[in-house]
Protein backbone atom coordinates (compact mmCIF):
# COMPACT_ATOMS: atom_id res chain seq x y z
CA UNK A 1 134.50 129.67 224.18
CA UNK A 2 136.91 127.45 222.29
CA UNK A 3 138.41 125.96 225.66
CA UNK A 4 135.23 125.21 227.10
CA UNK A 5 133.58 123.46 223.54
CA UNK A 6 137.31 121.47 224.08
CA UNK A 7 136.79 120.86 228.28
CA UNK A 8 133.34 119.22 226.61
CA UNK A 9 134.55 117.36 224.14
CA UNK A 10 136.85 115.21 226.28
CA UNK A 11 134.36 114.87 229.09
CA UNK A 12 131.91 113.46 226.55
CA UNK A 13 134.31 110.85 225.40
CA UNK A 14 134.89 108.98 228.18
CA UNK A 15 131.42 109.20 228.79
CA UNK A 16 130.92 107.57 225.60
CA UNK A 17 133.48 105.29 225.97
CA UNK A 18 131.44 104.23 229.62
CA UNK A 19 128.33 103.86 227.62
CA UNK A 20 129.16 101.94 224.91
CA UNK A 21 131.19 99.58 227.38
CA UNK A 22 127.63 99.60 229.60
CA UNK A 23 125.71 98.20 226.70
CA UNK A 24 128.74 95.85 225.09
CA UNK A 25 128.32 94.57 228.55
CA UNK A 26 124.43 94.30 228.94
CA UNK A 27 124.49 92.22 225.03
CA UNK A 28 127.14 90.07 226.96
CA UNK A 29 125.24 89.09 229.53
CA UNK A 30 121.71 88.84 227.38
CA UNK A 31 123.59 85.91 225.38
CA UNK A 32 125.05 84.59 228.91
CA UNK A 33 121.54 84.02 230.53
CA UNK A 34 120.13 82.86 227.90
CA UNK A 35 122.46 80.25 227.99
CA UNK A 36 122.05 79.16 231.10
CA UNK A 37 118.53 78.70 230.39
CA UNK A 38 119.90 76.25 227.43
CA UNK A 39 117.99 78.73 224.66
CA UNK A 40 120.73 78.75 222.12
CA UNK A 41 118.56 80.46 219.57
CA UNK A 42 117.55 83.40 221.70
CA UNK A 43 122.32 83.37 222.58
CA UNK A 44 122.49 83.84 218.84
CA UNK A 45 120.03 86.72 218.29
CA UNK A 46 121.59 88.34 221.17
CA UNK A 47 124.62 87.95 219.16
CA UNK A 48 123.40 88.96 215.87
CA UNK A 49 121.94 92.37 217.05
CA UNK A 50 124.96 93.02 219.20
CA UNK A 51 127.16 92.41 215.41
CA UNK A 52 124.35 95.13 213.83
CA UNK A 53 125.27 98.35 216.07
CA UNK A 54 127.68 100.16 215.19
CA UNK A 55 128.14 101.75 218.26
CA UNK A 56 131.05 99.22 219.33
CA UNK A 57 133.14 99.46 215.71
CA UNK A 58 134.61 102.44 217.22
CA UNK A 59 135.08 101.20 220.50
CA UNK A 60 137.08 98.85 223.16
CA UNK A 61 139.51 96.66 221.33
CA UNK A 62 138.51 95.18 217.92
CA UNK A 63 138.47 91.33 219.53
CA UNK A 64 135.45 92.48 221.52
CA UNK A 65 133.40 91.60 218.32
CA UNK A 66 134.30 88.19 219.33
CA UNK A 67 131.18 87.64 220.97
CA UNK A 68 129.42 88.23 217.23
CA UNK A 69 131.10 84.28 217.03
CA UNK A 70 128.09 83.12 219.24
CA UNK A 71 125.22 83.61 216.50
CA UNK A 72 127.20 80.97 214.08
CA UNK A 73 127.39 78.54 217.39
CA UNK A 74 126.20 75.35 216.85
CA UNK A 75 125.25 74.27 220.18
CA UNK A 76 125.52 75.47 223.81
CA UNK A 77 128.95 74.44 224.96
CA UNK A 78 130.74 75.99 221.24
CA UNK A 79 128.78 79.03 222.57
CA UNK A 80 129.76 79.32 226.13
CA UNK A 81 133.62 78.78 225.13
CA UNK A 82 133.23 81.76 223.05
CA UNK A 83 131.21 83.72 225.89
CA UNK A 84 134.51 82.53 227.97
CA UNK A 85 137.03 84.13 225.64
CA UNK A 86 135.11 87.15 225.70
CA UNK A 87 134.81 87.63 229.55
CA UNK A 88 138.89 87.40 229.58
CA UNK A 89 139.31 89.92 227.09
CA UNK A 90 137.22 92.47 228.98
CA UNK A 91 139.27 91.54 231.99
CA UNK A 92 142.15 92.23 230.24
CA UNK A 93 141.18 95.37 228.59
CA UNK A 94 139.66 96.59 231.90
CA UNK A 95 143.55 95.54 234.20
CA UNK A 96 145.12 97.79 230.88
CA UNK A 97 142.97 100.27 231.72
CA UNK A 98 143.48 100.12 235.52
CA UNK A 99 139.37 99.74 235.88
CA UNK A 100 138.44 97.93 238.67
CA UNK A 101 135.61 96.41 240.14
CA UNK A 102 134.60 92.84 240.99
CA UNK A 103 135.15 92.47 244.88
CA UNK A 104 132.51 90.69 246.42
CA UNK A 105 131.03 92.74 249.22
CA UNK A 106 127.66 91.23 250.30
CA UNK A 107 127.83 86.86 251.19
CA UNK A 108 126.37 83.99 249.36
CA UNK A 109 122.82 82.93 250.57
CA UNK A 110 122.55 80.61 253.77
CA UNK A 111 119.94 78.23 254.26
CA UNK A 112 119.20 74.35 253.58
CA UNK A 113 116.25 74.33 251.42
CA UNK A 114 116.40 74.53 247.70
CA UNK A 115 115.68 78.15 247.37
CA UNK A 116 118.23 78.68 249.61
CA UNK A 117 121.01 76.57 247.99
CA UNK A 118 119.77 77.49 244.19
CA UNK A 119 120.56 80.93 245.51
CA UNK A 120 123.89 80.57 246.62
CA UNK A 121 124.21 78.41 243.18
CA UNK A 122 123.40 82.19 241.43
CA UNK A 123 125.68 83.78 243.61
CA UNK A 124 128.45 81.97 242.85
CA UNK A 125 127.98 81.86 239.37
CA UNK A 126 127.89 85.75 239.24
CA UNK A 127 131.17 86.16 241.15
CA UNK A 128 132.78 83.74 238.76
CA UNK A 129 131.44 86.19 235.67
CA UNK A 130 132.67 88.96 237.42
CA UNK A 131 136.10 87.43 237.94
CA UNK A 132 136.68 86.73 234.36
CA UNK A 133 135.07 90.36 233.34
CA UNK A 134 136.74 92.22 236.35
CA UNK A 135 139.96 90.49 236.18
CA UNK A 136 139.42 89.77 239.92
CA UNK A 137 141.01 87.15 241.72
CA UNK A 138 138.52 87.61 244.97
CA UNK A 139 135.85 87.36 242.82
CA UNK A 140 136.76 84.23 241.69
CA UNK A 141 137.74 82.38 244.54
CA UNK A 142 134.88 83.69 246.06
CA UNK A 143 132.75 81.96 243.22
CA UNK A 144 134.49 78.83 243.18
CA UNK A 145 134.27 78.22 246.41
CA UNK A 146 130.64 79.15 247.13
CA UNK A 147 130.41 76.53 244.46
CA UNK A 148 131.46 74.16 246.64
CA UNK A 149 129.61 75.03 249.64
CA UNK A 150 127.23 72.02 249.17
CA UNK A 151 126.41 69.83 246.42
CA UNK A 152 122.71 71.38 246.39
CA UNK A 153 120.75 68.10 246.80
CA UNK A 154 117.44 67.86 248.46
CA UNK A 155 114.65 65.70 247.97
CA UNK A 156 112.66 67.64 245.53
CA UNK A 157 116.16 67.90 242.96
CA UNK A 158 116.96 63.95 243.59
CA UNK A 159 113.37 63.19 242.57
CA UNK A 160 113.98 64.44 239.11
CA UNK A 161 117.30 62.47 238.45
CA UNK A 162 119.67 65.62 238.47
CA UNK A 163 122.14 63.78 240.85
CA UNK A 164 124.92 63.35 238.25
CA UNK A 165 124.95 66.41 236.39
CA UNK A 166 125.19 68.63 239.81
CA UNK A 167 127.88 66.27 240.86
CA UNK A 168 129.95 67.68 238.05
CA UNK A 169 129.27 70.62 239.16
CA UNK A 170 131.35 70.34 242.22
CA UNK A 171 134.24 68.89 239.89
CA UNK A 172 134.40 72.03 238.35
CA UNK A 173 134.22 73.48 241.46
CA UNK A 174 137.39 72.14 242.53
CA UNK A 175 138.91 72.59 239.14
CA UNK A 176 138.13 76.43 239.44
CA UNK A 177 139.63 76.68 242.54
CA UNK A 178 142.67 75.68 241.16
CA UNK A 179 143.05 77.50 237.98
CA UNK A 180 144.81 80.30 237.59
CA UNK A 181 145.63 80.96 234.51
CA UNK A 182 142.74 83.50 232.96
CA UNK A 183 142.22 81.11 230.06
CA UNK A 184 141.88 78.17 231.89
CA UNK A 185 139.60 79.68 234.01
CA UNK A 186 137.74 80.94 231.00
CA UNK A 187 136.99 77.47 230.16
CA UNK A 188 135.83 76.09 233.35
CA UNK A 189 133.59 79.00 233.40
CA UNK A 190 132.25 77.41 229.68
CA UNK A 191 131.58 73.97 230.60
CA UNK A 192 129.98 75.34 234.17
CA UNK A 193 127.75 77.09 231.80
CA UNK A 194 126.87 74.10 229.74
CA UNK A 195 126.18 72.46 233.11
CA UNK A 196 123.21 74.65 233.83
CA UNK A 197 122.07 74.16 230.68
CA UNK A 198 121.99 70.65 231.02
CA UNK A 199 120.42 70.99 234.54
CA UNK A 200 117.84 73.43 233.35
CA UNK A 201 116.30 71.31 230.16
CA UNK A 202 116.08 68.46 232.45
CA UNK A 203 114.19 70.06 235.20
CA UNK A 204 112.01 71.61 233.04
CA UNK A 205 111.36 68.91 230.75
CA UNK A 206 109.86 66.74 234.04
């Protein structure tokens, strides 16, 4: 009885371990979209319930609790640098752990229209997340340069006077492509983050 309560026990913890990394990950990206969107206020309370559970104290690598920084950020880009340093760490803690994931299998969306190259703008921000969270070099490059494909203008984006804020998107573009140091990628990945932001108010606000 004793050796199968034991056989138990260590199934369960990694188990554990998986779940607890599942919803470290899931607060992660809550405060990550919701910067994007430019909400700061709704990245904070993300980050203030994710400092409440306990679940994590016990879990992962104490600098994990990083991303509790985010809910004393005082504005988007402070945030997204912190969102940064938090992607690298669970990259790091996920190469340590010789967990791997991250390699792009499906293709960025084709098409000229703006659904078409909004979509591709999502893909390649995803891969770039999942390069910094992964640890993944394919994911990255893959990211970057989907980021580059086009500089997503059409009509219907010019009209609303967005022209130089996605041109500094494909700067960063190029600059990701030629990072590759995980820090310095880390912080392209901030101010790309702060560009959507940006982008986002803008649009909505016409």
């Amino acid at each position: 009885m004793i050796p199968v309560l034991l056989s138990l026990l260590l199934w369960a913890q990694p188990a554990a371990t998986a779940l607890a990394m599942h919803e470290r990950f899931a607060f992660a990206a809550l405060v990550r979209d919701s910067l994007v969107q430019g909400n700061l206020s709704r990245a904070r309370n993300y980050a203030t319930l994710y400092s409440y559970d306990g679940l994590f104290e016990d879990t992962g690598p104490a600098e994990m609790n990083r991303l509790n920084a985010v809910a004393e950020a005082d504005s988007i880009s402070e945030a997204a640098q912190i969102l940064g340093e938090v992607a690298v760490l669970c990259g790091s803690c996920h190469a340590a752990s010789d967990v791997h994931d991250g390699k792009p299998e499906d293709y960025p969306p084709m098409g000229s229209n703006l659904l078409a190259r909004m979509g591709r703008h999502v893909w390649a921000a995803e891969r770039l997340w999942d390069g910094l969270v992964w640890k993944s070099d394919a994911s990255w490059l893959a990211g970057s340069a989907a980021l580059g494909l086009d500089p997503f203008l059409t009509p219907a984006v010019e009209l609303r006077g967005l022209e130089g804020r996605l041109s500094v998107v494909q700067k960063l573009a190029a600059e990701a492509r030629g990072q590759t140091g995980w820090p310095d990628r880390a912080d392209v990945y901030a101010r790309f983050l702060g560009s959507c932001a940006e982008c986002h108010r803008v649009y909505e606000s016409r």
